[in-house]
PDB file of N, CA and C in Angstrom:
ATOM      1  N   UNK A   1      25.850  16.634  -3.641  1.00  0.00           N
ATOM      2  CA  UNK A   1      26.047  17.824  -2.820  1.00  0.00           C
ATOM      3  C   UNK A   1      25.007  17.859  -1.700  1.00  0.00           C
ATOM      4  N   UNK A   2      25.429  18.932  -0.600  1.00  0.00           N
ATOM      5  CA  UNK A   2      24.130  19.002   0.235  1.00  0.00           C
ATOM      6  C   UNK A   2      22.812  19.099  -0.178  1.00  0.00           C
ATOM      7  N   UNK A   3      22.973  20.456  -0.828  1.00  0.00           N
ATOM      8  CA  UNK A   3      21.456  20.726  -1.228  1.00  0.00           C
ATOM      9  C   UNK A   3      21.113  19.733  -1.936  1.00  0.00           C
ATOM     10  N   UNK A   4      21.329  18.600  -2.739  1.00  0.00           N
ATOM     11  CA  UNK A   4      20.788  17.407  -3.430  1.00  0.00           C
ATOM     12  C   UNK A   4      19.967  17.270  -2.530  1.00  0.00           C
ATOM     13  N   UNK A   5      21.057  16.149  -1.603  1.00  0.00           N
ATOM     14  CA  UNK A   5      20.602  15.389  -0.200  1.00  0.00           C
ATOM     15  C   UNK A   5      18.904  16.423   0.091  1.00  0.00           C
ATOM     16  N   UNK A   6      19.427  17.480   0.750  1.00  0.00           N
ATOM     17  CA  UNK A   6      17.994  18.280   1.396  1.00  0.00           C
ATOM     18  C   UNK A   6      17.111  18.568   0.638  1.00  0.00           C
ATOM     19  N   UNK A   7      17.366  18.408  -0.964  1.00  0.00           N
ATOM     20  CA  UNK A   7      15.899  18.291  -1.514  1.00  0.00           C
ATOM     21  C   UNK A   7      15.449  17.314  -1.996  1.00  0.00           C
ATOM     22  N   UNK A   8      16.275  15.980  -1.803  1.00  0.00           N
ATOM     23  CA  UNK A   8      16.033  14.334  -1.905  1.00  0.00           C
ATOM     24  C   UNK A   8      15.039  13.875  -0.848  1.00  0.00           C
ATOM     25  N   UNK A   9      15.512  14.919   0.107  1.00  0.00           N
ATOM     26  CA  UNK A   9      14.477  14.385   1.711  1.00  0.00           C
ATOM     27  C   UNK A   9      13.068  15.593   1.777  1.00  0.00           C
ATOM     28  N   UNK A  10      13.306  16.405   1.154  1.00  0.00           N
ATOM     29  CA  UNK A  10      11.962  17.530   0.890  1.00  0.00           C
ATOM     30  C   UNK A  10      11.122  16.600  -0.035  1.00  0.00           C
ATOM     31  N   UNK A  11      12.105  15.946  -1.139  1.00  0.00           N
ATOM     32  CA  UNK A  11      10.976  15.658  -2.096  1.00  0.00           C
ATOM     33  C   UNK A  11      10.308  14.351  -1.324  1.00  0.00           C
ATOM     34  N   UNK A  12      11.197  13.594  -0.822  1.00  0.00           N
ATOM     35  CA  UNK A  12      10.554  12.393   0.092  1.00  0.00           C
ATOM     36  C   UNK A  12       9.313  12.425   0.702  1.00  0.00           C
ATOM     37  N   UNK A  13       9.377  13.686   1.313  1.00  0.00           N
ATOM     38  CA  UNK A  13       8.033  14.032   2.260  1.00  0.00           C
ATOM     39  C   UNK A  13       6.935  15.101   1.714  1.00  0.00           C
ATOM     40  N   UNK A  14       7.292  15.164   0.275  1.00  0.00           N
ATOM     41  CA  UNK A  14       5.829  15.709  -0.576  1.00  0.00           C
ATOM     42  C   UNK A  14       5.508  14.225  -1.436  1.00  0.00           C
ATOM     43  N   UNK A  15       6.139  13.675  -1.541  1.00  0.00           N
ATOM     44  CA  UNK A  15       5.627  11.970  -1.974  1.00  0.00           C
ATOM     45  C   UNK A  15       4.749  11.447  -1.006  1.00  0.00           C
ATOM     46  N   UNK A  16       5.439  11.679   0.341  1.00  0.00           N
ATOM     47  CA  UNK A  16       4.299  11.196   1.329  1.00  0.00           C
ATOM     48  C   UNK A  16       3.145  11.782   1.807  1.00  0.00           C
ATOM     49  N   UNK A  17       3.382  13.068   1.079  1.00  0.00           N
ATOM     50  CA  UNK A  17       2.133  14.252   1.546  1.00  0.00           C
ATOM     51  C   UNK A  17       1.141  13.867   0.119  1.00  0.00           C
ATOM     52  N   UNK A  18       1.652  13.477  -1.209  1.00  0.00           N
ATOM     53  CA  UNK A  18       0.746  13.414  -2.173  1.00  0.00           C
ATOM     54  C   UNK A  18       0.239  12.282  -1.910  1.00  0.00           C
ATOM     55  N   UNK A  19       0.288  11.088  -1.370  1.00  0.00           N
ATOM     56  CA  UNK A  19       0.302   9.660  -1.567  1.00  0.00           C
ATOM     57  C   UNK A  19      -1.095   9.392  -1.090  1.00  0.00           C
ATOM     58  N   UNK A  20      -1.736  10.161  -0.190  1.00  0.00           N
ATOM     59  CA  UNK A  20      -2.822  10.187   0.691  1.00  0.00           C
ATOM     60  C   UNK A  20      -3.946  10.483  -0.287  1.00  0.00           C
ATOM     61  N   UNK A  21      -3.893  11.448  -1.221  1.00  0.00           N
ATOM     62  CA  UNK A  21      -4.981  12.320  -2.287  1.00  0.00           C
ATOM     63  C   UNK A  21      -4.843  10.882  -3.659  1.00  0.00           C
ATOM     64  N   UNK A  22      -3.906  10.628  -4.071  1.00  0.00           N
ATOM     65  CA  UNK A  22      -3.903  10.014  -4.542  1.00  0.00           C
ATOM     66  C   UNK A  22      -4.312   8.540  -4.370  1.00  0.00           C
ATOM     67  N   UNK A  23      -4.356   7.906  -3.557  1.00  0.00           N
ATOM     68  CA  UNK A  23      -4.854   6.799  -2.554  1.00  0.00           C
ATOM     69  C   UNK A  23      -6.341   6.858  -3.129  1.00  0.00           C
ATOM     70  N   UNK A  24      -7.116   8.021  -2.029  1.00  0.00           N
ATOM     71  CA  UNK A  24      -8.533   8.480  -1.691  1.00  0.00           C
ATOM     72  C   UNK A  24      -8.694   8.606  -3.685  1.00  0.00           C
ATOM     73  N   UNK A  25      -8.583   9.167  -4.336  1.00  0.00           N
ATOM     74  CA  UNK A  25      -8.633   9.028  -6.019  1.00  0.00           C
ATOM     75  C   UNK A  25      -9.050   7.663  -6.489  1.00  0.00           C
ATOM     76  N   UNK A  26      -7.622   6.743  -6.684  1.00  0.00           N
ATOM     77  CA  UNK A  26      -7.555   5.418  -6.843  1.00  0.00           C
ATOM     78  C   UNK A  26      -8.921   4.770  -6.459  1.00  0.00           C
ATOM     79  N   UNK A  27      -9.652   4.843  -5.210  1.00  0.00           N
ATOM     80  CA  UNK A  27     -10.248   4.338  -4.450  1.00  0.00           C
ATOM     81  C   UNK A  27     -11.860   4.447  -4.586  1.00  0.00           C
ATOM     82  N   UNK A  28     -12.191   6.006  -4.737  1.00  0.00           N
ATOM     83  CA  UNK A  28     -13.032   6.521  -5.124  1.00  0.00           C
ATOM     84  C   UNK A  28     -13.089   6.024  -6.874  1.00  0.00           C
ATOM     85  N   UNK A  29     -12.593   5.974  -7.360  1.00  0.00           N
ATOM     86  CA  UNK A  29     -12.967   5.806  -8.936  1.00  0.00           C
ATOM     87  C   UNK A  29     -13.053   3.858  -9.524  1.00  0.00           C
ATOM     88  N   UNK A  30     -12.118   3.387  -8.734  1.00  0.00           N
ATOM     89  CA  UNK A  30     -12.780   2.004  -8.693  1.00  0.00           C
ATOM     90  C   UNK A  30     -13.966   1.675  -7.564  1.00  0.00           C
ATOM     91  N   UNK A  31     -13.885   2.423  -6.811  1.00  0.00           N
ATOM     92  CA  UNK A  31     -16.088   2.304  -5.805  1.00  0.00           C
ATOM     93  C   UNK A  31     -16.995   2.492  -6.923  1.00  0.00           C
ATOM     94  N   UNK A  32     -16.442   3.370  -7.544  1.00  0.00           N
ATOM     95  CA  UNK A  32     -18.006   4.331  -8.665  1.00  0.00           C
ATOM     96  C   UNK A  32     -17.966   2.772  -9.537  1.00  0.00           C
ATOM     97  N   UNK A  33     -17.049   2.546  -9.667  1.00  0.00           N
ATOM     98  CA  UNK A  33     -16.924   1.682 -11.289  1.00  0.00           C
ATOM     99  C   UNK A  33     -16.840   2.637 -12.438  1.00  0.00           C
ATOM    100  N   UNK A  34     -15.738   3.139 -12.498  1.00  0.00           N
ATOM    101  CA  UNK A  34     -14.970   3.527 -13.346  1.00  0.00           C
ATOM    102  C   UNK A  34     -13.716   2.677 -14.268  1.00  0.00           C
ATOM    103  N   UNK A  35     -14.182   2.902 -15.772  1.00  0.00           N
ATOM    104  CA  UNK A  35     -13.400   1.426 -16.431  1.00  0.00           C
ATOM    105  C   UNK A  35     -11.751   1.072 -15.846  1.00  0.00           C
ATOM    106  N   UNK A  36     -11.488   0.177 -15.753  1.00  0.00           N
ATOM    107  CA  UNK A  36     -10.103  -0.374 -15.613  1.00  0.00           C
ATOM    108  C   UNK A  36      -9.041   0.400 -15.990  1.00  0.00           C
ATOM    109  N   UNK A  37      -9.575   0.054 -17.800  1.00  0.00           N
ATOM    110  CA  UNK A  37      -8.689   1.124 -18.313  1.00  0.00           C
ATOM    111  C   UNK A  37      -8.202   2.202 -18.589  1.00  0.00           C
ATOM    112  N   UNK A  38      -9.226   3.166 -17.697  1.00  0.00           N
ATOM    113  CA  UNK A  38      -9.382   4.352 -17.536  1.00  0.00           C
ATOM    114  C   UNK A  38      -8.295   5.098 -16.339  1.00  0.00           C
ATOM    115  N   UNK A  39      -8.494   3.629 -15.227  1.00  0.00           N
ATOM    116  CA  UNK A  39      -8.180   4.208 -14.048  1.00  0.00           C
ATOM    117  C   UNK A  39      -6.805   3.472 -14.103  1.00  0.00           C
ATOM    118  N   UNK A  40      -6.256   2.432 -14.928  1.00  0.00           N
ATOM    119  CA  UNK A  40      -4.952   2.147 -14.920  1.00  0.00           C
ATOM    120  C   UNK A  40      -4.133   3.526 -16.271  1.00  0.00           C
ATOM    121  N   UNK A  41      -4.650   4.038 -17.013  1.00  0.00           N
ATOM    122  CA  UNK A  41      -4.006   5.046 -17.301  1.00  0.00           C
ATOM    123  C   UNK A  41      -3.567   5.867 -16.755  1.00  0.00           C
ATOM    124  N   UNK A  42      -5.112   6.630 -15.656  1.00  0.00           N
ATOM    125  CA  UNK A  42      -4.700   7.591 -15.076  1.00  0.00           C
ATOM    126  C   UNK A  42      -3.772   7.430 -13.819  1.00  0.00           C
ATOM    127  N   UNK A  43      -3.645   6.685 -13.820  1.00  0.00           N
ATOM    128  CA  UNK A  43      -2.518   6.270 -12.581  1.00  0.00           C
ATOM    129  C   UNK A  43      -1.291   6.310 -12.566  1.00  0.00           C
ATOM    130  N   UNK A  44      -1.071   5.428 -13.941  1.00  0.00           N
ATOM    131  CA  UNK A  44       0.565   5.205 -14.413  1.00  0.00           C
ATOM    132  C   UNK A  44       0.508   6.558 -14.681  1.00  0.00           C
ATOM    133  N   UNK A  45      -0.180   7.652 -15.791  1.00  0.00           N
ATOM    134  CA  UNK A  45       0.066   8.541 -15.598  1.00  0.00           C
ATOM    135  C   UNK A  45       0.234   9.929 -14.613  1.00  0.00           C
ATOM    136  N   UNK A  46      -0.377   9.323 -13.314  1.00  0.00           N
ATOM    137  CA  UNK A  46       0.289  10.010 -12.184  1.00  0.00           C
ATOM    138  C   UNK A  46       1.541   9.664 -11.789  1.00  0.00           C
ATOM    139  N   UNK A  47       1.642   8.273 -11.905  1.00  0.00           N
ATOM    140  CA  UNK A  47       3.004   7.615 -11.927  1.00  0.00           C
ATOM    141  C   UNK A  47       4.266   8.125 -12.459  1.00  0.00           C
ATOM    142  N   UNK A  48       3.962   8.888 -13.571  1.00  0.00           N
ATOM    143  CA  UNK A  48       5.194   9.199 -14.263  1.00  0.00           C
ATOM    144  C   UNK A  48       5.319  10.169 -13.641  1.00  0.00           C
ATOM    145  N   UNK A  49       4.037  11.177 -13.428  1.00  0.00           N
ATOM    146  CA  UNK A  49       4.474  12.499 -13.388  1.00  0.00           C
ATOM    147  C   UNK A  49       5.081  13.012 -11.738  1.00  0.00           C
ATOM    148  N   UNK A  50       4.725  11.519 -11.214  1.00  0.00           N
ATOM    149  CA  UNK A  50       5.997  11.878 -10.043  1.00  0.00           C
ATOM    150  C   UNK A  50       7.107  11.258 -10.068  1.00  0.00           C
ATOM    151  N   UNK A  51       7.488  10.276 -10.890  1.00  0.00           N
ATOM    152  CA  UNK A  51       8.749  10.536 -11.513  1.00  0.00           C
ATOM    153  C   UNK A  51       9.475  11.362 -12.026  1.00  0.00           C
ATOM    154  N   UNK A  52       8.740  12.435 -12.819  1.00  0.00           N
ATOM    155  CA  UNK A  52       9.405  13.275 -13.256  1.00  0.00           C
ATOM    156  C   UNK A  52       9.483  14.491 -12.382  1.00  0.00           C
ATOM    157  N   UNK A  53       8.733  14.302 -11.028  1.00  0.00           N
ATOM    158  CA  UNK A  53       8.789  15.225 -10.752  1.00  0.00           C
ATOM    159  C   UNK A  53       9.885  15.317  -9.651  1.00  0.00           C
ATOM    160  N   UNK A  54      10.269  14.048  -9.229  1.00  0.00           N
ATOM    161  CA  UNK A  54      11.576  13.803  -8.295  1.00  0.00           C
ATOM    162  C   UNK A  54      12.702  14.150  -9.171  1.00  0.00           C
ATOM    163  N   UNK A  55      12.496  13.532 -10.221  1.00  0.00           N
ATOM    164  CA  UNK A  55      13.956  13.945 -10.680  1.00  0.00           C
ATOM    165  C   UNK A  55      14.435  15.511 -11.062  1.00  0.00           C
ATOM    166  N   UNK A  56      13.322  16.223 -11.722  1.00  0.00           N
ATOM    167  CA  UNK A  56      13.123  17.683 -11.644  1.00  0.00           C
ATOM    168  C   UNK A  56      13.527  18.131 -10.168  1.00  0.00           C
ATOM    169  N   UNK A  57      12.536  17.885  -9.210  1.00  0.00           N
ATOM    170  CA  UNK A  57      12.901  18.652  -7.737  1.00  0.00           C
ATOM    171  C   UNK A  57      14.705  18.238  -7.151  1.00  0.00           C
ATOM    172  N   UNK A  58      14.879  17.385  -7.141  1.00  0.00           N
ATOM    173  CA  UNK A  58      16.326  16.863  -7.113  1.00  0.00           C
ATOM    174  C   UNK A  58      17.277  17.294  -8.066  1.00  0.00           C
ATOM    175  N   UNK A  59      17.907  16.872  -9.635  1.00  0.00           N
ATOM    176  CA  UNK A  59      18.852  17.448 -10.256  1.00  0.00           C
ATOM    177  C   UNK A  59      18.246  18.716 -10.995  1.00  0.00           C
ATOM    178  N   UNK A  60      17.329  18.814 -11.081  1.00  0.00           N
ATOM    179  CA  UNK A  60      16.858  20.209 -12.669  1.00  0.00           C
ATOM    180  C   UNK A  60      16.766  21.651 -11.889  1.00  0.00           C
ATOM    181  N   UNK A  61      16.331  21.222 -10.426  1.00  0.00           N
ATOM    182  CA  UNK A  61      15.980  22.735  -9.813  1.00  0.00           C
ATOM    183  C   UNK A  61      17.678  23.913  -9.808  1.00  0.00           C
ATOM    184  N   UNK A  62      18.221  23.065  -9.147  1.00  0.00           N
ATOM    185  CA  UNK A  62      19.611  24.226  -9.565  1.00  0.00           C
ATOM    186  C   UNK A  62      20.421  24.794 -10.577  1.00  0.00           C
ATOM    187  N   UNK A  63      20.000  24.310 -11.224  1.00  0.00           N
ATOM    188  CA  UNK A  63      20.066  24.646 -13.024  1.00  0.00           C
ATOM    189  C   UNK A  63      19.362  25.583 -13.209  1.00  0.00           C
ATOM    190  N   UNK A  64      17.676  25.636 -13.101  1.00  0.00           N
ATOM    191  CA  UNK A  64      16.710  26.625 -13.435  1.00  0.00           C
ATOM    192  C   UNK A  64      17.058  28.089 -13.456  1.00  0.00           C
ATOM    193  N   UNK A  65      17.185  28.549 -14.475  1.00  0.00           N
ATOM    194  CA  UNK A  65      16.709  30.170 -14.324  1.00  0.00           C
ATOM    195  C   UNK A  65      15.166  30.802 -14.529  1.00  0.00           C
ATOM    196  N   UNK A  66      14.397  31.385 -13.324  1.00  0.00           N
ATOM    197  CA  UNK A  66      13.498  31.599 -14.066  1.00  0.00           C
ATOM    198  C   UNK A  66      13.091  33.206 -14.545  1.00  0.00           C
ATOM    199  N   UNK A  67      12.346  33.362 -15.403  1.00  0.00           N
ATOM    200  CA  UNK A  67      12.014  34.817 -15.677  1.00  0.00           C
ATOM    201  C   UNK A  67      11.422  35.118 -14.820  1.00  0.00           C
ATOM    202  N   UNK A  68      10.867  36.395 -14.376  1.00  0.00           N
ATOM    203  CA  UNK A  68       9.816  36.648 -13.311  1.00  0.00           C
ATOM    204  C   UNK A  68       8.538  36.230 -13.468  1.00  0.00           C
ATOM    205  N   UNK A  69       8.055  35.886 -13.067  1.00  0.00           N
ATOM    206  CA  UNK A  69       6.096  35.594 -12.960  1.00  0.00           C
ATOM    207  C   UNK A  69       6.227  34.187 -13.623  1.00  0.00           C
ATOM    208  N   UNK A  70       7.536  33.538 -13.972  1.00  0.00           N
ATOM    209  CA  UNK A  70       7.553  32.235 -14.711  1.00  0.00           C
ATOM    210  C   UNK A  70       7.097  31.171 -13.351  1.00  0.00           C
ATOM    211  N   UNK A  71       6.437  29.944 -13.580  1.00  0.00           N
ATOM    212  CA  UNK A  71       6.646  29.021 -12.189  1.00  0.00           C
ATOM    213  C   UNK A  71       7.381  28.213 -12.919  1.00  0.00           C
ATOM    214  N   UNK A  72       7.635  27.435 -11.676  1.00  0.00           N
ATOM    215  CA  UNK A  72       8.883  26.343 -11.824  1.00  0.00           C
ATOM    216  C   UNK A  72       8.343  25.614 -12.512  1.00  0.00           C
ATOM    217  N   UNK A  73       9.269  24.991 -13.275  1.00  0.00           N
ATOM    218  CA  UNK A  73       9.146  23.396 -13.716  1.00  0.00           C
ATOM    219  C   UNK A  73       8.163  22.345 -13.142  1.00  0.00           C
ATOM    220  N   UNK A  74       8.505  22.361 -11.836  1.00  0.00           N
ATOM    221  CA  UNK A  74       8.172  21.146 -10.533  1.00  0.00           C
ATOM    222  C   UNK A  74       6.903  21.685 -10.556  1.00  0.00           C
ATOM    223  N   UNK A  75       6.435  22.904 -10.592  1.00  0.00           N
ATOM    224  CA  UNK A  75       4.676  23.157  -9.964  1.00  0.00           C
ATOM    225  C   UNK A  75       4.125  22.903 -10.964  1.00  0.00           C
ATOM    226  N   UNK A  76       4.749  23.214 -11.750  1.00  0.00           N
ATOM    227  CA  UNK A  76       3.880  22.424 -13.693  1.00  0.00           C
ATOM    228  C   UNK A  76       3.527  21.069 -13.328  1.00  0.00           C
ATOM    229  N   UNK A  77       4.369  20.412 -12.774  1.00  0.00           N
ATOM    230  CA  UNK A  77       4.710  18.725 -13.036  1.00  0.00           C
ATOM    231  C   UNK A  77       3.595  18.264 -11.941  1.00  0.00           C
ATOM    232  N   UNK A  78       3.528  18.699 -10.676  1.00  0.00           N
ATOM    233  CA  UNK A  78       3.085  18.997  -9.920  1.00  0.00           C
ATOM    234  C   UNK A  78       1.004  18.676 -10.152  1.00  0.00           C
ATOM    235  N   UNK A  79       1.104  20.008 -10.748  1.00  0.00           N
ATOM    236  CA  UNK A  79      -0.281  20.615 -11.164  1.00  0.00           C
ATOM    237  C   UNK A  79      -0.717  19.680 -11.875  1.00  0.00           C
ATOM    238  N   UNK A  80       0.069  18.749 -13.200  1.00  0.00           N
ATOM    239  CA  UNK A  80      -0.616  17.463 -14.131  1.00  0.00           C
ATOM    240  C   UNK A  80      -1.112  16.493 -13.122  1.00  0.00           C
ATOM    241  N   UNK A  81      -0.270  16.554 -11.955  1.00  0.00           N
ATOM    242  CA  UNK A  81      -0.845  14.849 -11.128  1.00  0.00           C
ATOM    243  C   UNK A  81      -1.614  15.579 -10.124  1.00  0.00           C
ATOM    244  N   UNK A  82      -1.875  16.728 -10.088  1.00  0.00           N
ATOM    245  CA  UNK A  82      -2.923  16.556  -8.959  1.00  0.00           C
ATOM    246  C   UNK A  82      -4.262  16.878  -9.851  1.00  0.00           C
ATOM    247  N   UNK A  83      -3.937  17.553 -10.968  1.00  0.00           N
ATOM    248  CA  UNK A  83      -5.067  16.966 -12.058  1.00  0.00           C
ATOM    249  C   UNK A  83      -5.517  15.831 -12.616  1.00  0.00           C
ATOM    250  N   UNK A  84      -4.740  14.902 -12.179  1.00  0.00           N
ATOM    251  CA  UNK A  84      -4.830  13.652 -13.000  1.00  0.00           C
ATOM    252  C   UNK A  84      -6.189  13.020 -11.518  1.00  0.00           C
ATOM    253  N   UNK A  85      -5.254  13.267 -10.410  1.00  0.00           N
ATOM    254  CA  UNK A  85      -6.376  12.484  -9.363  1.00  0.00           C
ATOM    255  C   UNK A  85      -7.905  13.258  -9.363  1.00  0.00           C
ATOM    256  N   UNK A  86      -7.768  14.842  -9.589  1.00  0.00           N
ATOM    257  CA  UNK A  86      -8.386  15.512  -9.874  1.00  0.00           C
ATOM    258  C   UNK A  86      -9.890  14.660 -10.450  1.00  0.00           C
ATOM    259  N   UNK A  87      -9.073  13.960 -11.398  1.00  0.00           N
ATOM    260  CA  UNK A  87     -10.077  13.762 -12.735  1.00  0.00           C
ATOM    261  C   UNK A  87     -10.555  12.550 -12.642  1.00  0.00           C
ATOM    262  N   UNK A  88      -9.917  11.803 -11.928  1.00  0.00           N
ATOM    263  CA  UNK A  88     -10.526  10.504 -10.970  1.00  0.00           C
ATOM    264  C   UNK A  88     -11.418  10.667 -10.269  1.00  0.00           C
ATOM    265  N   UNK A  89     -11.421  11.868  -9.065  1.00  0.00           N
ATOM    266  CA  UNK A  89     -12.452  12.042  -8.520  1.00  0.00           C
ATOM    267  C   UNK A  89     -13.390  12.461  -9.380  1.00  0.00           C
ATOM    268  N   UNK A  90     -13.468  13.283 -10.509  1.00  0.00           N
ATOM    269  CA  UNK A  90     -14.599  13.732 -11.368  1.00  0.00           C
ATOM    270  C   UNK A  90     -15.264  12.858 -12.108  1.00  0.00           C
ATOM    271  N   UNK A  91     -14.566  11.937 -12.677  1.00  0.00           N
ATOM    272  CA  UNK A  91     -14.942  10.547 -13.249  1.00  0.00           C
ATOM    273  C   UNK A  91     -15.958   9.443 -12.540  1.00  0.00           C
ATOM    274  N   UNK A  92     -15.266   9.692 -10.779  1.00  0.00           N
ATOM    275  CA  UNK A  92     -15.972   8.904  -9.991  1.00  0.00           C
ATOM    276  C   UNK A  92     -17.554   9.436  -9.864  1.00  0.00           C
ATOM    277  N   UNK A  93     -17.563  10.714  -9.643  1.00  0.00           N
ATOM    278  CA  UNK A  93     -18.736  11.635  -8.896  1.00  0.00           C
ATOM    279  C   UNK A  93     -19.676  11.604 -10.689  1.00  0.00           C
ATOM    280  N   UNK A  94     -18.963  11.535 -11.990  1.00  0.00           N
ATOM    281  CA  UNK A  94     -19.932  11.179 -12.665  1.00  0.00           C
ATOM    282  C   UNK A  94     -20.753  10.049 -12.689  1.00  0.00           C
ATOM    283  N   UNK A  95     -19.851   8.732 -12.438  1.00  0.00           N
ATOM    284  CA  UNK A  95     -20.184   7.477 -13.099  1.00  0.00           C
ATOM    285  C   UNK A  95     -21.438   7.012 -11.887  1.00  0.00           C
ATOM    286  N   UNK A  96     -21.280   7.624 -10.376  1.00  0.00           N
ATOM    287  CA  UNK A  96     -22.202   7.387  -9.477  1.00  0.00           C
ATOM    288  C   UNK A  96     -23.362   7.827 -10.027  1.00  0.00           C
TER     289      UNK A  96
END
């Protein structure tokens, strides 16, 4: 349907708006020397959670009912990966 399409291309360009924070994360936490395996977790696990979060913003949003004061799905999904880089940078600013 339309609205798919227009929130296939919304979500397109918050992928490209997150991609930048997430980058500067990645980057910052292997400078500090932060373990491998630390920073390949937290990654894939940003990884997923913008997977899940395309597919949420694309098929799940028109479905949603929400209660009042409820947030969406997507800002939940949202909120884990910008916590996740979050915690990269915190990891980094410790290990320095």
């Amino acid at each position: 349907t339309r609205g798919r399409l227009l929130r296939a291309e919304a979500c397109s360009a918050n992928g490209f708006e997150a991609l930048p924070l997430f980058a500067a994360a990645v980057t910052a936490g292997n400078s500090a020397g932060v373990s491998a395996f630390t920073m390949n977790v937290l990654s894939l696990s940003w990884l997923a959670s913008r997977v899940l979060y395309i597919f949420v913003y694309i098929w799940y949003q028109e479905t949603e009912k929400l209660a009042p004061g409820q947030a969406p799905l997507r800002f939940k999904i949202w909120s884990v990966g910008a916590m996740l880089c979050m915690s990269m940078f915190v990891l980094a600013g410790l290990k320095s």
